[in-house]
N, C-alpha and C. Protein backbone atom coordinates (compact mmCIF):
# COMPACT_ATOMS: atom_id res chain seq x y z
N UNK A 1 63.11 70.53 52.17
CA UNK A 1 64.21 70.15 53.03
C UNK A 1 65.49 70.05 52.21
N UNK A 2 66.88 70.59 52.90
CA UNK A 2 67.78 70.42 52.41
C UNK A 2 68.65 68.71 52.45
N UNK A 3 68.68 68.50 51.06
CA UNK A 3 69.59 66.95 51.21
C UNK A 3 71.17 67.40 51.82
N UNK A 4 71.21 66.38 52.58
CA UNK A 4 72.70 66.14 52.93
C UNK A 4 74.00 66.43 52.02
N UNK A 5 73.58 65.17 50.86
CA UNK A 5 74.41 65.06 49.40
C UNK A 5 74.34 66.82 49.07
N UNK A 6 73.62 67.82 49.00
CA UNK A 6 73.40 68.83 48.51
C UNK A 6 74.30 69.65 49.85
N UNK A 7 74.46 69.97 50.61
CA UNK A 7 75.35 70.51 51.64
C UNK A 7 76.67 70.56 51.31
N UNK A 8 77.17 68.90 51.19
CA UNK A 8 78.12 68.45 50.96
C UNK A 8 79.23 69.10 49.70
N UNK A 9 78.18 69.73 48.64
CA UNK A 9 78.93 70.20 47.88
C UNK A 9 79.05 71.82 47.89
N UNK A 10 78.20 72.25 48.51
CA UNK A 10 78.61 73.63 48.46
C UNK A 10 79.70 74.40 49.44
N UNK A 11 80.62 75.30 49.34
CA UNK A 11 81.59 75.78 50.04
C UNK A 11 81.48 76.22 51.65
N UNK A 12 82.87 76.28 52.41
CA UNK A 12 82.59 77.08 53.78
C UNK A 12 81.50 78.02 53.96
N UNK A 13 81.51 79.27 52.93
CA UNK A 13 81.65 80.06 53.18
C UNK A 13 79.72 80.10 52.79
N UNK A 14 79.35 79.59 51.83
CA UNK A 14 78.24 79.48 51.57
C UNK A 14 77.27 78.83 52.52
N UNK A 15 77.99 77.69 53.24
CA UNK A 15 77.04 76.86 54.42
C UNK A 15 77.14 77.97 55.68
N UNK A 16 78.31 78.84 55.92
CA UNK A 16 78.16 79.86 56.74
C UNK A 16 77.06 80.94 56.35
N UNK A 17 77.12 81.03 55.52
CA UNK A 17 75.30 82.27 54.78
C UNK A 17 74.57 81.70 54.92
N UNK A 18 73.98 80.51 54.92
CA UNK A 18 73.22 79.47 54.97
C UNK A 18 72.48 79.63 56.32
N UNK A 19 73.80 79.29 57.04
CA UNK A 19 73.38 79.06 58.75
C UNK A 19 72.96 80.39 59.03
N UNK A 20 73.38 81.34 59.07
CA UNK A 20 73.01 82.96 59.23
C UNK A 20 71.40 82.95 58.89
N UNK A 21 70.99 82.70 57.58
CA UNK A 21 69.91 83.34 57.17
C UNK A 21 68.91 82.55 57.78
N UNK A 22 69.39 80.91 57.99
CA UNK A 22 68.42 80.40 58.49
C UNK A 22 68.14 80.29 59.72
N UNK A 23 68.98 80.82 60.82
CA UNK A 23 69.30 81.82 62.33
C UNK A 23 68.04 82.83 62.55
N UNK A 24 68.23 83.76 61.07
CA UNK A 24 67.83 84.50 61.28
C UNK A 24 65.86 84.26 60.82
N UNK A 25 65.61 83.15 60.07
CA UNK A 25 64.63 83.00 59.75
C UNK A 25 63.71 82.63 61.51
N UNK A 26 64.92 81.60 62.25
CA UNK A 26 63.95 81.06 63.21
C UNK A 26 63.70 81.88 64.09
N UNK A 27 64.42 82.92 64.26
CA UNK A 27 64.24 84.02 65.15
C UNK A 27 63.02 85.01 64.98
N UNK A 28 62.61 85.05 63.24
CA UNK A 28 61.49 85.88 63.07
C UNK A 28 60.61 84.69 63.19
N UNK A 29 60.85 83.50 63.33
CA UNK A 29 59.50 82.68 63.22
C UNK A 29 59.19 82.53 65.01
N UNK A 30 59.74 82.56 65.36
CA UNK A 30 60.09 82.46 67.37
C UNK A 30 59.02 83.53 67.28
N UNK A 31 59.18 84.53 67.15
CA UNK A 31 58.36 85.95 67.24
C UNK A 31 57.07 85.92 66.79
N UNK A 32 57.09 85.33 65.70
CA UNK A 32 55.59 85.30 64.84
C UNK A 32 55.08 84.14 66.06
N UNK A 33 55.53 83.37 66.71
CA UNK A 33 54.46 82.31 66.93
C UNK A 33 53.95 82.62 68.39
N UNK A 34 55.01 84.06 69.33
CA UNK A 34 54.86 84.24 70.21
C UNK A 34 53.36 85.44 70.02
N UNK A 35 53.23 85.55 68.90
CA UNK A 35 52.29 87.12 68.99
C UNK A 35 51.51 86.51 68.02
N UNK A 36 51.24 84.95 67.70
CA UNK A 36 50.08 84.37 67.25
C UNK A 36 49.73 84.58 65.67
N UNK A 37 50.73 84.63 65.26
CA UNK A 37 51.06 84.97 63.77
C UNK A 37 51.42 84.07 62.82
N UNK A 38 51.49 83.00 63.37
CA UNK A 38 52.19 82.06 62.60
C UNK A 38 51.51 80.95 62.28
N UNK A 39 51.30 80.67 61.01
CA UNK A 39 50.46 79.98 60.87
C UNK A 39 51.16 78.35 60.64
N UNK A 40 52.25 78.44 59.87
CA UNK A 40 52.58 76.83 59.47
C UNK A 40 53.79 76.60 60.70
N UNK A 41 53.07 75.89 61.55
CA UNK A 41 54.50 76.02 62.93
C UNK A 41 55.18 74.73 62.72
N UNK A 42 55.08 74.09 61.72
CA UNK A 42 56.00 72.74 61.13
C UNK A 42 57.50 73.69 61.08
N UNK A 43 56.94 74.82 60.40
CA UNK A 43 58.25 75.56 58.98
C UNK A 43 59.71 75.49 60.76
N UNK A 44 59.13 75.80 61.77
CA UNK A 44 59.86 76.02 62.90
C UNK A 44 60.97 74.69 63.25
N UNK A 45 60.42 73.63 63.44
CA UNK A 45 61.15 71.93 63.30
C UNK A 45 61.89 72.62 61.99
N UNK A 46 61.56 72.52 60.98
CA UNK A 46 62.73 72.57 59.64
C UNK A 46 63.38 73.63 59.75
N UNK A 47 63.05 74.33 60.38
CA UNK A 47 64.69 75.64 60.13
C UNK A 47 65.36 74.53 60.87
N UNK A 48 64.71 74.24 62.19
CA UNK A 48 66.00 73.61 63.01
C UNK A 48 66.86 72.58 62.70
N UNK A 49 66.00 71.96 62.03
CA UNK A 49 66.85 70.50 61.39
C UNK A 49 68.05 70.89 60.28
N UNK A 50 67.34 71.84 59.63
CA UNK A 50 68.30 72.10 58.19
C UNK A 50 69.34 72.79 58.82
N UNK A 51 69.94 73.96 60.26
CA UNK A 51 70.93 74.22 61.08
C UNK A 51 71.34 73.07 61.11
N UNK A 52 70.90 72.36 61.68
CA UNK A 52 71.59 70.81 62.55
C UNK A 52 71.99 70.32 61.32
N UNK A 53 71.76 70.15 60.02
CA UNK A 53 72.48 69.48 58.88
C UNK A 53 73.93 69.93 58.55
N UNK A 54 73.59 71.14 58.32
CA UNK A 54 74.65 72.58 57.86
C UNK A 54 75.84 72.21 58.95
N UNK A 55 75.49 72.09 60.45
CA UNK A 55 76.03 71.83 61.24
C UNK A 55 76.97 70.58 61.70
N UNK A 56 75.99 69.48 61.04
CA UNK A 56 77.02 68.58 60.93
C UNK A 56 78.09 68.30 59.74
N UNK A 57 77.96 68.68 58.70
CA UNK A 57 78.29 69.09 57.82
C UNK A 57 80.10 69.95 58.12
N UNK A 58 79.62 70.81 58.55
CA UNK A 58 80.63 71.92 59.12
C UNK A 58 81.70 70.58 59.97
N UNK A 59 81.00 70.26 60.85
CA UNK A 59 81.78 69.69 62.05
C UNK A 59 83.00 68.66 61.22
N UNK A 60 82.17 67.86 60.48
CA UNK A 60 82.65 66.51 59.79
C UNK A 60 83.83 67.39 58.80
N UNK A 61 83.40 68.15 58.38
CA UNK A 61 84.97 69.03 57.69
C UNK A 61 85.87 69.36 58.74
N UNK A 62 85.63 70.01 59.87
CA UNK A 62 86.43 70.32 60.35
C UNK A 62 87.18 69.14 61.35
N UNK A 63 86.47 67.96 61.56
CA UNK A 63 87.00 67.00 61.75
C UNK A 63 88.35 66.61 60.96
N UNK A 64 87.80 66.36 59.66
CA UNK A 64 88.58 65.55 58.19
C UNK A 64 90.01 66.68 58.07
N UNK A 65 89.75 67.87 58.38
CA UNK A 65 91.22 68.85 58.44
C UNK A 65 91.55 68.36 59.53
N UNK A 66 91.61 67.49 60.61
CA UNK A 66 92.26 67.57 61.42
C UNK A 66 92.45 68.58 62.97
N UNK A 67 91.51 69.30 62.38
CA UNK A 67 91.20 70.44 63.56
C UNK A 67 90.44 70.57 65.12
């Protein structure tokens, strides 16, 4: 799992690659679990949570600019 404190320091642009890859992870895991392929269906909860971190993360910056 990704720490918070650990979010916090890495850039826009990197928590934007971040969110992408891990988009794109839950989407192949959506698939694997629909065609019975998937074996650790925890890993599915943690993509989502670690989005929702990244996410708040994002927000709370774009809060603090004023935006």
């Amino acid at each position: 799992m990704i720490k918070i404190k650990e979010l916090r320091e890495k850039s826009d642009e990197q928590l934007d690659k971040m969110v992408q890859e891990l988009n794109k992870e839950a989407l192949n895991l959506r698939f694997s679990q629909a065609t019975g392929q998937l074996a650790n269906t925890a890993r599915r909860r943690q993509v989502r949570r670690e989005i929702a971190k990244i996410k708040t993360v994002q927000s709370e910056r774009k809060e603090k600019k004023g935006v």
